[in-house]
C-alpha atoms as a PDB file:
ATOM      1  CA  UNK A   1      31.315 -95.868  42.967  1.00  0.00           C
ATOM      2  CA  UNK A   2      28.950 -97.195  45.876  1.00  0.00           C
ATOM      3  CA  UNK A   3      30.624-100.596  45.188  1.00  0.00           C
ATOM      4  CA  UNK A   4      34.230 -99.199  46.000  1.00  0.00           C
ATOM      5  CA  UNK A   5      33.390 -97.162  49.126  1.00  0.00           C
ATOM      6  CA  UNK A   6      31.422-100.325  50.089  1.00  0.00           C
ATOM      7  CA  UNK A   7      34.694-102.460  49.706  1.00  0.00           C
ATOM      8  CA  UNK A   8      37.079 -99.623  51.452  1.00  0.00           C
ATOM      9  CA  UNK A   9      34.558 -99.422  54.468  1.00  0.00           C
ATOM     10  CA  UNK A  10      34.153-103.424  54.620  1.00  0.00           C
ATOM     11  CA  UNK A  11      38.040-103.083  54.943  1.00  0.00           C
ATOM     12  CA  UNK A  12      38.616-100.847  57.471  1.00  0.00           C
ATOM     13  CA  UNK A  13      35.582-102.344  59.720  1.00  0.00           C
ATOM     14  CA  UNK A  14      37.350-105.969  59.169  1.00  0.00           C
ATOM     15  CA  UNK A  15      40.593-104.268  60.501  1.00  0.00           C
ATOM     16  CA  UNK A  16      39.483-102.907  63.642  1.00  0.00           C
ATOM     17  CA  UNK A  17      37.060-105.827  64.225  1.00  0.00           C
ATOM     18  CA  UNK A  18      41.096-108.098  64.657  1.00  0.00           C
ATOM     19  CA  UNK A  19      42.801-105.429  66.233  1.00  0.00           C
ATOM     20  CA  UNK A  20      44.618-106.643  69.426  1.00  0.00           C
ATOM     21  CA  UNK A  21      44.090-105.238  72.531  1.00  0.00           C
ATOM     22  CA  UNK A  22      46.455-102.492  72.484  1.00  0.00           C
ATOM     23  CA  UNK A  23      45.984-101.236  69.247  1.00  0.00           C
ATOM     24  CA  UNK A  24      42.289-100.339  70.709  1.00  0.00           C
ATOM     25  CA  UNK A  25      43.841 -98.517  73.386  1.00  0.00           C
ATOM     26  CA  UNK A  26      45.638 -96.368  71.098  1.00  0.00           C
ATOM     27  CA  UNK A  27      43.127 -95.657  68.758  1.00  0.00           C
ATOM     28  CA  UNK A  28      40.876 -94.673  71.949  1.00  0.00           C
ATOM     29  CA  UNK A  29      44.000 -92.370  73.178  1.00  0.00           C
ATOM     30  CA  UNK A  30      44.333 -90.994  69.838  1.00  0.00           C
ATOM     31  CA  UNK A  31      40.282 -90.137  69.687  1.00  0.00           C
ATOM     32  CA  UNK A  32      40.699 -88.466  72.813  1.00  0.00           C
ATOM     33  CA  UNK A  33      43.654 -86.653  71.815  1.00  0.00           C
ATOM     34  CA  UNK A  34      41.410 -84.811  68.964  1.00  0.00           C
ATOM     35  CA  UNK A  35      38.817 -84.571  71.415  1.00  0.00           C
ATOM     36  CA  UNK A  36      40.825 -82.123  72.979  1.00  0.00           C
ATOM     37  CA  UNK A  37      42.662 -80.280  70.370  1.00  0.00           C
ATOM     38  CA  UNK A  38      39.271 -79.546  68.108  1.00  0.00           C
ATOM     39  CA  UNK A  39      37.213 -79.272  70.926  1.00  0.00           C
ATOM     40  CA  UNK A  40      38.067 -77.759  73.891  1.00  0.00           C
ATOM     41  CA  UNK A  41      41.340 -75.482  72.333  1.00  0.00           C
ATOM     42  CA  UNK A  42      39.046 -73.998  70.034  1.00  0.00           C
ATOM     43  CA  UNK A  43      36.559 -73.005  72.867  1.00  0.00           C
ATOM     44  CA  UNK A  44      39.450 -71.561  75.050  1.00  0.00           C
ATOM     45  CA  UNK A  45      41.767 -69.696  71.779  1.00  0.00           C
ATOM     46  CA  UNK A  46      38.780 -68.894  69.383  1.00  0.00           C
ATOM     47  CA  UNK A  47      36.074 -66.958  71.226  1.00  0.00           C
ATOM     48  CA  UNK A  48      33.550 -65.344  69.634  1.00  0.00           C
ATOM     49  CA  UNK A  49      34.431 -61.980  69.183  1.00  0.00           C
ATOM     50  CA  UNK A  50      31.846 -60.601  66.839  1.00  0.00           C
ATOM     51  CA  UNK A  51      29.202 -62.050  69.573  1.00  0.00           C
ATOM     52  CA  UNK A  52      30.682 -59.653  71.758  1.00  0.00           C
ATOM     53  CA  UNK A  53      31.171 -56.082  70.396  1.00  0.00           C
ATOM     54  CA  UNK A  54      27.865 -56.636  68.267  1.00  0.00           C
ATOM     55  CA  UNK A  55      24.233 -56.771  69.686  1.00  0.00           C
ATOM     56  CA  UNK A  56      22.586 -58.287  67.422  1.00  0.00           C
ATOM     57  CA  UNK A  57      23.505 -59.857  63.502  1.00  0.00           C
ATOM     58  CA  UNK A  58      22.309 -56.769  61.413  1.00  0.00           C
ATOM     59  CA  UNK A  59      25.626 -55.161  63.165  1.00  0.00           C
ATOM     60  CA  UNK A  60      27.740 -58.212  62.558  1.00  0.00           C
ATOM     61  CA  UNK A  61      26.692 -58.646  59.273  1.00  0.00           C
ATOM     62  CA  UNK A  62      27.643 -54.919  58.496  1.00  0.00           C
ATOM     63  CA  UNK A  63      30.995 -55.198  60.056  1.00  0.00           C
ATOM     64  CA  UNK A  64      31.731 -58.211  58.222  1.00  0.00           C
ATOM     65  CA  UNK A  65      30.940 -56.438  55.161  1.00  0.00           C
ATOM     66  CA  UNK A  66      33.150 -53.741  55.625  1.00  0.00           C
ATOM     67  CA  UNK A  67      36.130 -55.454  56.544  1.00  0.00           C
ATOM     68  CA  UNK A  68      35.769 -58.033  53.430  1.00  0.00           C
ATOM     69  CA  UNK A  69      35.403 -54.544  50.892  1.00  0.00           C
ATOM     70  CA  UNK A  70      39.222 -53.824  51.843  1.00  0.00           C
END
C-alpha cells in the first residue's frame, strides 16, 4: 500500500517538476481561486450564529440538543 501511494506521489511530483511555464500559472490561479471560495466565502456567508445568541457552550450545547431530538 505505502509502495503505491509512493509511486502515485513520485508521479504527480515528476509532473509538475516539467510543467511549462504556463501551466504553473494556472495551477497558481486555480490555488487562488479556492483560496477564495473556501476561505473567505465561508467567513462572509457562514457566520457563527450559535456564537452569537449563546454565552457560553453549556447553552449551545443544549440548543443543539434540542433541535437534533426533532
Amino acid at each position: 500500500m505505502l509502495q503505491l501511494f509512493k509511486k502515485v506521489a513520485l508521479f504527480y511530483i515528476n509532473g509538475f517538476k516539467h510543467l511549462p511555464d504556463w501551466g504553473r500559472q494556472v495551477w497558481l490561479i486555480i490555488l487562488i481561486k479556492l483560496a477564495v471560495i473556501f476561505l473567505i466565502l465561508k467567513l462572509l456567508l457562514m457566520p457563527d450564529l450559535l456564537k452569537k445568541k449563546f454565552d457560553n457552550e453549556k447553552q449551545r450545547i443544549q440548543f443543539m440538543q434540542e433541535q437534533l431530538k426533532l
